[in-house]
ModelCIF file with pLDDT and N, C-alpha, C, O atoms, coordinates in Angstrom:
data_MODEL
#
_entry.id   MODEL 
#
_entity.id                         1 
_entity.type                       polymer 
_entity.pdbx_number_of_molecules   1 
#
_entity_poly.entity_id                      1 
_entity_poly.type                           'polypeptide(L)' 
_entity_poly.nstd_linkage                   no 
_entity_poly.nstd_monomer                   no 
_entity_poly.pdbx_seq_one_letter_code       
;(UNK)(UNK)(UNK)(UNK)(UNK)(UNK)(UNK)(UNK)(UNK)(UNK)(UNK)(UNK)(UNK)(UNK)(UNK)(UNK)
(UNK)(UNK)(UNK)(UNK)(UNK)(UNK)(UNK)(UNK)(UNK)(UNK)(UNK)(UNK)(UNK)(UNK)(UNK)(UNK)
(UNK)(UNK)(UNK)(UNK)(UNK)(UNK)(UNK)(UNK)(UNK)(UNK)(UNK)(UNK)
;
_entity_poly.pdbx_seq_one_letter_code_can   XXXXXXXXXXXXXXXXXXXXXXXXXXXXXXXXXXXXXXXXXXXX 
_entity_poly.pdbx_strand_id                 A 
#
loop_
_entity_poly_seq.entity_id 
_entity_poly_seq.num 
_entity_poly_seq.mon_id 
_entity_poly_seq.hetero 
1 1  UNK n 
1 2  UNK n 
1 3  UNK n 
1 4  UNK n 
1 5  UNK n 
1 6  UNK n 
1 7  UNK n 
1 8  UNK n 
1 9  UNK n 
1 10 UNK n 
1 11 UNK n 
1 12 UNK n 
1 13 UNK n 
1 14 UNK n 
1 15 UNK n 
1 16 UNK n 
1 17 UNK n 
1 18 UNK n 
1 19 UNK n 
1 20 UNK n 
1 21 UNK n 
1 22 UNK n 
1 23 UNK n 
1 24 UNK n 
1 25 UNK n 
1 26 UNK n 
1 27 UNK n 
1 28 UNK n 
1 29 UNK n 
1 30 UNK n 
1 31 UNK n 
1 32 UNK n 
1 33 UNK n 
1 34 UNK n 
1 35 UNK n 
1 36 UNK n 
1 37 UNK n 
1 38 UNK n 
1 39 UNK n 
1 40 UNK n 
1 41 UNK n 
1 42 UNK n 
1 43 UNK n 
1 44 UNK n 
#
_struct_asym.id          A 
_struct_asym.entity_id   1 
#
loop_
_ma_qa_metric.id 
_ma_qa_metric.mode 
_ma_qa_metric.name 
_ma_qa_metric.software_group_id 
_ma_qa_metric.type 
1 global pLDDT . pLDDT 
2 local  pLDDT . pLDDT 
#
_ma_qa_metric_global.metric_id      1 
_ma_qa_metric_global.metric_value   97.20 
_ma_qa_metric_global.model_id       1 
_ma_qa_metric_global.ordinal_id     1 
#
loop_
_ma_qa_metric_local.label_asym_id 
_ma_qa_metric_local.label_comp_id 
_ma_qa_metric_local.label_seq_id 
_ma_qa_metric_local.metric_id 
_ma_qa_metric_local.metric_value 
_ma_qa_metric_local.model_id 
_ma_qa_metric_local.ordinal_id 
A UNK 1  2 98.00 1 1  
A UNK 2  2 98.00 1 2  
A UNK 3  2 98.00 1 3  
A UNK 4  2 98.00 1 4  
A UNK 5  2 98.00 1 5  
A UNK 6  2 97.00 1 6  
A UNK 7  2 96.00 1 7  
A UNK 8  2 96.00 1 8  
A UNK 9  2 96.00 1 9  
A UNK 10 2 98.00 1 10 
A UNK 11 2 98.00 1 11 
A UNK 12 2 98.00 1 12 
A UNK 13 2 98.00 1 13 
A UNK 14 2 98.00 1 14 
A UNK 15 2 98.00 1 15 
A UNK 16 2 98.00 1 16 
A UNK 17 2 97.00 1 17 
A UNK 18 2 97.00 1 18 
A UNK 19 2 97.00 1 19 
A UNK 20 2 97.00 1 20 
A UNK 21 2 97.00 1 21 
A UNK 22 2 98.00 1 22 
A UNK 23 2 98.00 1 23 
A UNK 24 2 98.00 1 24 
A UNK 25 2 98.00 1 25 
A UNK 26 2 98.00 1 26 
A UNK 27 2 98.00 1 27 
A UNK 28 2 98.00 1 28 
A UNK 29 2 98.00 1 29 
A UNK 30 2 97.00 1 30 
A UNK 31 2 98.00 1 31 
A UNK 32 2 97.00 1 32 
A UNK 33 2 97.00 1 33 
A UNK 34 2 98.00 1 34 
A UNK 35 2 98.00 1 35 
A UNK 36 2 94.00 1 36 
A UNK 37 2 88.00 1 37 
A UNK 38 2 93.00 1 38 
A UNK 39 2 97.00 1 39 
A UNK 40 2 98.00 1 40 
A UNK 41 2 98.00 1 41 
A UNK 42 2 98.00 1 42 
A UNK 43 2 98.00 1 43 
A UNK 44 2 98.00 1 44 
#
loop_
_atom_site.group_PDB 
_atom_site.id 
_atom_site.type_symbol 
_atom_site.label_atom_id 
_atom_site.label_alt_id 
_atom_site.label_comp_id 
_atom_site.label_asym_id 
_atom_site.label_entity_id 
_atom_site.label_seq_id 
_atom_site.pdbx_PDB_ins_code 
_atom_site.Cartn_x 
_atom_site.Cartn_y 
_atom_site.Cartn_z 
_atom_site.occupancy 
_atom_site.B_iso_or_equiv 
_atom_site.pdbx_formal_charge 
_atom_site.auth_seq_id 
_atom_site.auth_comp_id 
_atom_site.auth_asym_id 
_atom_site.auth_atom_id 
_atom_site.pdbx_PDB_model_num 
ATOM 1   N N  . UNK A 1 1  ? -7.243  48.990 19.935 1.00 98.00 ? 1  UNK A N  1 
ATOM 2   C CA . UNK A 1 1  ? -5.818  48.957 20.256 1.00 98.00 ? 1  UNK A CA 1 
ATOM 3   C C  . UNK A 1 1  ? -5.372  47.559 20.657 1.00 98.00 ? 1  UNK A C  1 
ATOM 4   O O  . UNK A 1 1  ? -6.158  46.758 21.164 1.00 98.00 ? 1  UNK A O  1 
ATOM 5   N N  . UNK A 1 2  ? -4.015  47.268 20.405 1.00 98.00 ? 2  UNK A N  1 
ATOM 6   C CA . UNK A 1 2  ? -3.385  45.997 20.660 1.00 98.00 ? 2  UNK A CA 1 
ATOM 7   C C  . UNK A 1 2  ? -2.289  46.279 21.887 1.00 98.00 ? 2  UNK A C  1 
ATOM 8   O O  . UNK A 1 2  ? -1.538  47.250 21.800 1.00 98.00 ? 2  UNK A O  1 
ATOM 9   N N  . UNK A 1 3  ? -2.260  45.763 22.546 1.00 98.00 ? 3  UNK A N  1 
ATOM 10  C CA . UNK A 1 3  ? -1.156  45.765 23.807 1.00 98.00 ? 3  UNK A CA 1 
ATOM 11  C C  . UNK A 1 3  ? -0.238  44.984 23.784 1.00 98.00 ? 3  UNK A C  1 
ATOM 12  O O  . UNK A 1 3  ? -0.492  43.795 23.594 1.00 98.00 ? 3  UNK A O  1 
ATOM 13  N N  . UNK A 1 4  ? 1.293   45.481 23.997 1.00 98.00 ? 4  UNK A N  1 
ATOM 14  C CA . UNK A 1 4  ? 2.179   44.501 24.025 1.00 98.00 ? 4  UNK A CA 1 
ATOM 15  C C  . UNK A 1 4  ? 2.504   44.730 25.733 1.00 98.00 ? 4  UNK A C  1 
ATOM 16  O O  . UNK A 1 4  ? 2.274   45.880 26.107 1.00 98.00 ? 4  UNK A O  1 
ATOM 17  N N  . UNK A 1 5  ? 2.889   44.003 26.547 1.00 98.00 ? 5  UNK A N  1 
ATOM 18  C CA . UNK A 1 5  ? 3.732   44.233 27.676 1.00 98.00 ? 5  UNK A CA 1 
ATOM 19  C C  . UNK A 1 5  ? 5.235   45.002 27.645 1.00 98.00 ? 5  UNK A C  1 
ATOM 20  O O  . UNK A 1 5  ? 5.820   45.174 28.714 1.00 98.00 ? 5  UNK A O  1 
ATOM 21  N N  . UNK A 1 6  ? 5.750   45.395 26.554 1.00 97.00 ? 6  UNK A N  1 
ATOM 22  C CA . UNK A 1 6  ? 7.210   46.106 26.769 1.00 97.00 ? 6  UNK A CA 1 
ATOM 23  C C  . UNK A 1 6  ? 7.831   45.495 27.028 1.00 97.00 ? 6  UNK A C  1 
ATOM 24  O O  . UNK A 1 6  ? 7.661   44.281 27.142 1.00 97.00 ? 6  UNK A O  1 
ATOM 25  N N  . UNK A 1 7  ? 9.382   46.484 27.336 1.00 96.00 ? 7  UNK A N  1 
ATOM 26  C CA . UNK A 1 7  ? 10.197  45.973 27.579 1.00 96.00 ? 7  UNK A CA 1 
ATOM 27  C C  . UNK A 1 7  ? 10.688  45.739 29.455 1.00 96.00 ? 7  UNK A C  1 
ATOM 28  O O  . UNK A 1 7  ? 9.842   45.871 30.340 1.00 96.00 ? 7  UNK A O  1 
ATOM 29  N N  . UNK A 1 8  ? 11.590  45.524 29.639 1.00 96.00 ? 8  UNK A N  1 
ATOM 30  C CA . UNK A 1 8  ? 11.806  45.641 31.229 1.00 96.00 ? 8  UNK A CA 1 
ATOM 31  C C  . UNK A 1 8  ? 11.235  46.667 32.290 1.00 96.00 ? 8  UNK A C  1 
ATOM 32  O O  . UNK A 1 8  ? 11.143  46.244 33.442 1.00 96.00 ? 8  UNK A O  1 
ATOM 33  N N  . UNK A 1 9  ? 10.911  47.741 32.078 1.00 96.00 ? 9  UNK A N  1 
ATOM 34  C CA . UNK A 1 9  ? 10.355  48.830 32.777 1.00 96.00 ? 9  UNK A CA 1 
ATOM 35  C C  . UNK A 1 9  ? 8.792   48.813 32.592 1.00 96.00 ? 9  UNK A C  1 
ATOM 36  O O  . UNK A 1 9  ? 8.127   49.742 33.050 1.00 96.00 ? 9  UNK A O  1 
ATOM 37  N N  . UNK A 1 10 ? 8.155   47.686 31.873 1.00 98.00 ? 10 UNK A N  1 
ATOM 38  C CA . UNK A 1 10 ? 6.908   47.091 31.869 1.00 98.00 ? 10 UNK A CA 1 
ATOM 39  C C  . UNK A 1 10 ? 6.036   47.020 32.955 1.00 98.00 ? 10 UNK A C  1 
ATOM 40  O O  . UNK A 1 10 ? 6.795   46.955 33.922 1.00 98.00 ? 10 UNK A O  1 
ATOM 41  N N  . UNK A 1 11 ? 4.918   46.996 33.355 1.00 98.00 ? 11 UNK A N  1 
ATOM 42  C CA . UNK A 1 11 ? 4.711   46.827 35.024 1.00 98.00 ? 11 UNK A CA 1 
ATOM 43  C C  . UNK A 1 11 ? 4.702   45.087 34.882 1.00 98.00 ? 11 UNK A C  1 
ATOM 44  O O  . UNK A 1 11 ? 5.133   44.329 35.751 1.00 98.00 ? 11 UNK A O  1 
ATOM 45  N N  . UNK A 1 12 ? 4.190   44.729 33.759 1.00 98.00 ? 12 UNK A N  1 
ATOM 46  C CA . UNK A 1 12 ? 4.302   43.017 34.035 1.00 98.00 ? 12 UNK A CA 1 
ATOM 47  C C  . UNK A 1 12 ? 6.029   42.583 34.509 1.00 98.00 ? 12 UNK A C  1 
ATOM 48  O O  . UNK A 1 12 ? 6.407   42.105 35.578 1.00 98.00 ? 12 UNK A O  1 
ATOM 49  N N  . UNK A 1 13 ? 6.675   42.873 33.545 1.00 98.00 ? 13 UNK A N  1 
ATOM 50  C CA . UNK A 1 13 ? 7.819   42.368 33.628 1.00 98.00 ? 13 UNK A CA 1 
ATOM 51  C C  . UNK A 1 13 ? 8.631   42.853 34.728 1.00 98.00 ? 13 UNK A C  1 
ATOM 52  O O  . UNK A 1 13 ? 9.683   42.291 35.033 1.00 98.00 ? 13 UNK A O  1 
ATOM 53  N N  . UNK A 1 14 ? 7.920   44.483 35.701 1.00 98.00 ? 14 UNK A N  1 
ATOM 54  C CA . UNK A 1 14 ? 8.583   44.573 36.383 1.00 98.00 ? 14 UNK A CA 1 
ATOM 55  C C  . UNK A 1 14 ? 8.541   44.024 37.774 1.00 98.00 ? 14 UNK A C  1 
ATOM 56  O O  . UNK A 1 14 ? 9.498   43.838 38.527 1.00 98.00 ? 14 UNK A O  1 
ATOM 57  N N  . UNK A 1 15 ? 7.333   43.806 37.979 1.00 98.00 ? 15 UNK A N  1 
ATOM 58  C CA . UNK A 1 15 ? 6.771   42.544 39.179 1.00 98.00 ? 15 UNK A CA 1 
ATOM 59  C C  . UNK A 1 15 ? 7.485   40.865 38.848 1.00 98.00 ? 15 UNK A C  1 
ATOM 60  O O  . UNK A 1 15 ? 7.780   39.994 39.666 1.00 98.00 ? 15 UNK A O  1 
ATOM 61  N N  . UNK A 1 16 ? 7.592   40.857 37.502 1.00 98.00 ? 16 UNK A N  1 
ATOM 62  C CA . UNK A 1 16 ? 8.160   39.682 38.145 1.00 98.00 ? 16 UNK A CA 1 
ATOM 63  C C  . UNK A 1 16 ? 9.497   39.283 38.304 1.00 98.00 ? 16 UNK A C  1 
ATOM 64  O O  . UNK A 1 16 ? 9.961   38.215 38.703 1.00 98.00 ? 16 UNK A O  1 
ATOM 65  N N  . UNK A 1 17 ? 10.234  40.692 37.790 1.00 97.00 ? 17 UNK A N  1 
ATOM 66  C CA . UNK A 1 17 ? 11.659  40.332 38.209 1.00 97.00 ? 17 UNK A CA 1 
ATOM 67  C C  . UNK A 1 17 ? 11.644  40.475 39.656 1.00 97.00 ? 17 UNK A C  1 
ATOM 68  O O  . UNK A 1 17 ? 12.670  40.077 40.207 1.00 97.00 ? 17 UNK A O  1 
ATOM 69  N N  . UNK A 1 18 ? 10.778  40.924 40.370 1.00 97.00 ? 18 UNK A N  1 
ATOM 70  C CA . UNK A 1 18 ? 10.883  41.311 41.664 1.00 97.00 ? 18 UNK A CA 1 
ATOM 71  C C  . UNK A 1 18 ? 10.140  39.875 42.240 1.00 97.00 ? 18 UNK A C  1 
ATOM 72  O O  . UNK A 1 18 ? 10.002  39.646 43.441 1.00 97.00 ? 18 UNK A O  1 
ATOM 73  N N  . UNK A 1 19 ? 9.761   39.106 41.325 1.00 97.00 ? 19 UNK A N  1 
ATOM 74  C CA . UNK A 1 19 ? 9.512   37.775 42.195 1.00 97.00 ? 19 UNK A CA 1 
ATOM 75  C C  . UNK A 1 19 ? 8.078   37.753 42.842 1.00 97.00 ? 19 UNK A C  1 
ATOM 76  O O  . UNK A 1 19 ? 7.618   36.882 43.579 1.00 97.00 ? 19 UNK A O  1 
ATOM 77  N N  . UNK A 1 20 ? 7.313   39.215 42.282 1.00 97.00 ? 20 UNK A N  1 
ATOM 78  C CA . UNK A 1 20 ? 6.031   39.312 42.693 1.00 97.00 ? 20 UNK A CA 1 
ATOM 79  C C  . UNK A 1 20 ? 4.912   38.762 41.804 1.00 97.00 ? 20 UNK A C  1 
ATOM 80  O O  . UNK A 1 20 ? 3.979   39.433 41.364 1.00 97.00 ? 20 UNK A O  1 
ATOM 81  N N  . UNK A 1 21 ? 5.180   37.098 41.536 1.00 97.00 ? 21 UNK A N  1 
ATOM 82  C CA . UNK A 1 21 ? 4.617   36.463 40.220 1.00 97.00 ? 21 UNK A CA 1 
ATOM 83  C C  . UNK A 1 21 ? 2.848   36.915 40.517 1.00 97.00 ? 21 UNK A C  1 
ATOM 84  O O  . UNK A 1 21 ? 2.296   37.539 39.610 1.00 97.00 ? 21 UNK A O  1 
ATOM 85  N N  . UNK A 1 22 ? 2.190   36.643 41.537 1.00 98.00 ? 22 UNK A N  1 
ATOM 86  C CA . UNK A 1 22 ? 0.641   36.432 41.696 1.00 98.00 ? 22 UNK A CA 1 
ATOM 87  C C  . UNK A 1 22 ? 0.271   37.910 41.646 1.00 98.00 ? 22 UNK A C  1 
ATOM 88  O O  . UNK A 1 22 ? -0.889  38.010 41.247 1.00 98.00 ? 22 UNK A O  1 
ATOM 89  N N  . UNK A 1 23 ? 0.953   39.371 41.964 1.00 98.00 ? 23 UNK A N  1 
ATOM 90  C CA . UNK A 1 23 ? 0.976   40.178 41.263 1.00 98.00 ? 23 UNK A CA 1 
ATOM 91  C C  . UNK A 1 23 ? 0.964   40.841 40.005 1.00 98.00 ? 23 UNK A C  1 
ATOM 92  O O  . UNK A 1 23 ? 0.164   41.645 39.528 1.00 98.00 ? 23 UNK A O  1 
ATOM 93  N N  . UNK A 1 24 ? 2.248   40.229 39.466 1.00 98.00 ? 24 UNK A N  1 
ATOM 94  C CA . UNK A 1 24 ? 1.919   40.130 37.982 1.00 98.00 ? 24 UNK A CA 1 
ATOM 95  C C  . UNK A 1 24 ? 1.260   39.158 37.277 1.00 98.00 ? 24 UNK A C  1 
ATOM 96  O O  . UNK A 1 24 ? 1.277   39.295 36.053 1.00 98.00 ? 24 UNK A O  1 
ATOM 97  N N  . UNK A 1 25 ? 0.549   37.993 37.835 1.00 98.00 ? 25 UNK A N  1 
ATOM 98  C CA . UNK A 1 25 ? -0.356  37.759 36.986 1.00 98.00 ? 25 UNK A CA 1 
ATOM 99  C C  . UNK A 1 25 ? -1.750  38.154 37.030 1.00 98.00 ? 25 UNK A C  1 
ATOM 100 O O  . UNK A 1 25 ? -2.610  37.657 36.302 1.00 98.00 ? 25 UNK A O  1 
ATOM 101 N N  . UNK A 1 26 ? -1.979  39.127 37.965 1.00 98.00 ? 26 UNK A N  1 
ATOM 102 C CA . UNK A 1 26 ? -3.065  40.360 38.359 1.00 98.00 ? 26 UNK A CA 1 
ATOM 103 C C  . UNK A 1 26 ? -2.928  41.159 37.107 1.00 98.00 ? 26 UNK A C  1 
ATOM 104 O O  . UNK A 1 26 ? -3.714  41.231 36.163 1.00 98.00 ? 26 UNK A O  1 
ATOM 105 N N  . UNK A 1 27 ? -1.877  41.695 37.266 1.00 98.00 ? 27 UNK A N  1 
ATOM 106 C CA . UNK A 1 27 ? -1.565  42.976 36.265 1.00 98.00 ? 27 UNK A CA 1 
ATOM 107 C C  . UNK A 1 27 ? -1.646  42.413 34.717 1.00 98.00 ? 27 UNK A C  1 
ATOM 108 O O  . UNK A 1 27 ? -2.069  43.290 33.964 1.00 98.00 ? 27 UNK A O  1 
ATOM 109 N N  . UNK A 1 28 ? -1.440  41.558 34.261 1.00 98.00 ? 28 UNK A N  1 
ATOM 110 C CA . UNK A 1 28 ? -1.479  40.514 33.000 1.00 98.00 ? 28 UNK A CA 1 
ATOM 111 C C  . UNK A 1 28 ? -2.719  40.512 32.839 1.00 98.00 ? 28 UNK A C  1 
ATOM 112 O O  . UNK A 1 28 ? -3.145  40.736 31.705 1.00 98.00 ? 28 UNK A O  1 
ATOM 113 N N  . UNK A 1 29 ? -3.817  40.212 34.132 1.00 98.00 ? 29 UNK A N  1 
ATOM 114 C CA . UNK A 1 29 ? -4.878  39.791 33.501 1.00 98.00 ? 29 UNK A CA 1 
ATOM 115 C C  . UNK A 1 29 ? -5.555  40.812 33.399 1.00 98.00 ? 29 UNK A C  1 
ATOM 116 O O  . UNK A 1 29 ? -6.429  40.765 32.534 1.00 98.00 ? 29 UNK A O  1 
ATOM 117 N N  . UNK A 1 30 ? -5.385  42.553 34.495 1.00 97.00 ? 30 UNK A N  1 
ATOM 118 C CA . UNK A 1 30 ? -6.165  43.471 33.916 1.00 97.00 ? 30 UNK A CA 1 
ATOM 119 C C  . UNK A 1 30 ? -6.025  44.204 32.637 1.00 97.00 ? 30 UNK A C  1 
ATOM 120 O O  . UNK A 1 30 ? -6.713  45.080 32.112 1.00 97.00 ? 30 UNK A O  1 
ATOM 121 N N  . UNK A 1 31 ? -5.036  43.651 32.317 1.00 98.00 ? 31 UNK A N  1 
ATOM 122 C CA . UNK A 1 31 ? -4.294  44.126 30.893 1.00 98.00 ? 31 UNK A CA 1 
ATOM 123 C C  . UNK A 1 31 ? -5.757  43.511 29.972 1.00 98.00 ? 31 UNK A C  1 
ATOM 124 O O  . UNK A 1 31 ? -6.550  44.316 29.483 1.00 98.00 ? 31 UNK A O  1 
ATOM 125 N N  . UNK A 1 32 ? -5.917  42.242 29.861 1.00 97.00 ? 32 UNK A N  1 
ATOM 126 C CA . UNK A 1 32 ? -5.993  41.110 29.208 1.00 97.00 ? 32 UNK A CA 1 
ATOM 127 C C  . UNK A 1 32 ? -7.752  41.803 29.278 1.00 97.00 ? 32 UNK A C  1 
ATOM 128 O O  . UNK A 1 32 ? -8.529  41.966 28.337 1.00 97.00 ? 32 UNK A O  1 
ATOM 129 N N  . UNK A 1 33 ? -7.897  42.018 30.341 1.00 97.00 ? 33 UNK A N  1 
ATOM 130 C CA . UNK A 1 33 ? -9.231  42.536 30.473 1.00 97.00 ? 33 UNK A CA 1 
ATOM 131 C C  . UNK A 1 33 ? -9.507  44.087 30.058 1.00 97.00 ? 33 UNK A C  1 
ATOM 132 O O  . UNK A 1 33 ? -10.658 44.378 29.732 1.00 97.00 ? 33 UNK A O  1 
ATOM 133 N N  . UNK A 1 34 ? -8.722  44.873 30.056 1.00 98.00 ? 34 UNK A N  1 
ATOM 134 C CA . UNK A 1 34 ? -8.763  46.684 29.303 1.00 98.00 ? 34 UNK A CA 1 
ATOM 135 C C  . UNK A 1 34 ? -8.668  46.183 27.604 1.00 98.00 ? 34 UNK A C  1 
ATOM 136 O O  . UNK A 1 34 ? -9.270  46.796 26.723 1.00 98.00 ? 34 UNK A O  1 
ATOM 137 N N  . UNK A 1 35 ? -8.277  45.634 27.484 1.00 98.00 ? 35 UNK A N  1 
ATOM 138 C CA . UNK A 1 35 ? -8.037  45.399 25.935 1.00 98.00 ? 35 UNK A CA 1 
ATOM 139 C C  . UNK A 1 35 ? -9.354  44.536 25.174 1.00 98.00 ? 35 UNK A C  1 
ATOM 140 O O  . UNK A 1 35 ? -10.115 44.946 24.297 1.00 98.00 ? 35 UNK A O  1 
ATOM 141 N N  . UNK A 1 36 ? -9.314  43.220 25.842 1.00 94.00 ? 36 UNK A N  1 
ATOM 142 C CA . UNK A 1 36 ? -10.236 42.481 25.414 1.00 94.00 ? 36 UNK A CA 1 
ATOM 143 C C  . UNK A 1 36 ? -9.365  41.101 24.837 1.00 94.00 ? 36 UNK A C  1 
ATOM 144 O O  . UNK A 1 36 ? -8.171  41.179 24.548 1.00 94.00 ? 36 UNK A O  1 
ATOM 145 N N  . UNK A 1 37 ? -10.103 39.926 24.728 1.00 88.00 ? 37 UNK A N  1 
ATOM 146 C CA . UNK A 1 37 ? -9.733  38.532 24.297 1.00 88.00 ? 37 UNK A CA 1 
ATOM 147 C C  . UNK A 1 37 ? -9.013  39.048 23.013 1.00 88.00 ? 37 UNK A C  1 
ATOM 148 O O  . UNK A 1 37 ? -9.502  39.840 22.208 1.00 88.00 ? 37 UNK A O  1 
ATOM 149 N N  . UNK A 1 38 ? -7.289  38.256 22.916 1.00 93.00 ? 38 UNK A N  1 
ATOM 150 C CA . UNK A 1 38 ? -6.135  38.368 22.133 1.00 93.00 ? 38 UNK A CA 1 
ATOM 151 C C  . UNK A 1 38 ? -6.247  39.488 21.631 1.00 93.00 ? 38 UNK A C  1 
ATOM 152 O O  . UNK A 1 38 ? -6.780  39.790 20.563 1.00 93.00 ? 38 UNK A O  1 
ATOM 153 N N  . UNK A 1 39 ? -5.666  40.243 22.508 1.00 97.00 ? 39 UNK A N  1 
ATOM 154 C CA . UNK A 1 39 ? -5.381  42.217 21.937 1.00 97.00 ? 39 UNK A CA 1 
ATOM 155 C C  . UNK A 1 39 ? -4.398  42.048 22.955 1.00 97.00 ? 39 UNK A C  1 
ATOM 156 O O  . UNK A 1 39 ? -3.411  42.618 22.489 1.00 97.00 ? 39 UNK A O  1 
ATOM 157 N N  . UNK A 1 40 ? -4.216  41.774 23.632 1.00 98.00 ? 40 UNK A N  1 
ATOM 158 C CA . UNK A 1 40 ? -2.956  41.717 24.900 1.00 98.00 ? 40 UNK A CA 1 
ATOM 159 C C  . UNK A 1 40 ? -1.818  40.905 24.738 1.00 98.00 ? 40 UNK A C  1 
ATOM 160 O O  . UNK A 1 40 ? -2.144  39.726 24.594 1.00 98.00 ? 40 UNK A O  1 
ATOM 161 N N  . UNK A 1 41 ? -0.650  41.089 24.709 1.00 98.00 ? 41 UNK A N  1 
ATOM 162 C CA . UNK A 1 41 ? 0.726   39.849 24.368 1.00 98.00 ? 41 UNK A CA 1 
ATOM 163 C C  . UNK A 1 41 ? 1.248   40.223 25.124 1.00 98.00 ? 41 UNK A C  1 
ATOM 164 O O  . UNK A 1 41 ? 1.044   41.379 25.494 1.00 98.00 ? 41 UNK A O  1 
ATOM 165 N N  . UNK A 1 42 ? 2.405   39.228 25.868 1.00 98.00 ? 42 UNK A N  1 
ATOM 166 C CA . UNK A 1 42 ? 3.107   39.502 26.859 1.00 98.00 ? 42 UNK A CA 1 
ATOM 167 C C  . UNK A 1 42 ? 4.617   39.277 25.587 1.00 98.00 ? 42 UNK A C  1 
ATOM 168 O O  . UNK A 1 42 ? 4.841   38.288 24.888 1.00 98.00 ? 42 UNK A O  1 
ATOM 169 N N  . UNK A 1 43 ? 5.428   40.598 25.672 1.00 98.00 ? 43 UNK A N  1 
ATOM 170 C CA . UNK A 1 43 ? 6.682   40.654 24.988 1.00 98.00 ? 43 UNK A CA 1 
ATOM 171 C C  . UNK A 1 43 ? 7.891   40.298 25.409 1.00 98.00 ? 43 UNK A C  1 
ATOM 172 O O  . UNK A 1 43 ? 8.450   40.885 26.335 1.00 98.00 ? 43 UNK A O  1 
ATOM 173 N N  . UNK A 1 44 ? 8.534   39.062 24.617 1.00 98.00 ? 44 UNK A N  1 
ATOM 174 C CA . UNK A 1 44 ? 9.752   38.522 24.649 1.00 98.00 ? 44 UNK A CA 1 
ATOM 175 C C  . UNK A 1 44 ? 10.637  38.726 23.821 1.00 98.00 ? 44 UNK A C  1 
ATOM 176 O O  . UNK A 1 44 ? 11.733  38.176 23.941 1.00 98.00 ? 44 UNK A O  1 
#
């Protein structure tokens, strides 16, 4: 499987509208880590 981060209701994207950046870059990286090296994208 390939992972995108979603849209706004994302947990990445939703930590960091909340300004909880070192959070979401927790959550980014367990992503990054359930998936495996480039299977994970963060969506813009």
């Amino acid at each position: 499987l390939i992972g995108l981060s979603a849209c706004l209701g994302g947990e990445v994207p939703q930590l960091l509208m909340q300004g909880r950046t070192d959070e979401a870059d927790a959550a980014a990286r367990s992503f990054c880590e359930i998936f495996g090296e480039d299977r994970f994208f963060l969506e813009v």
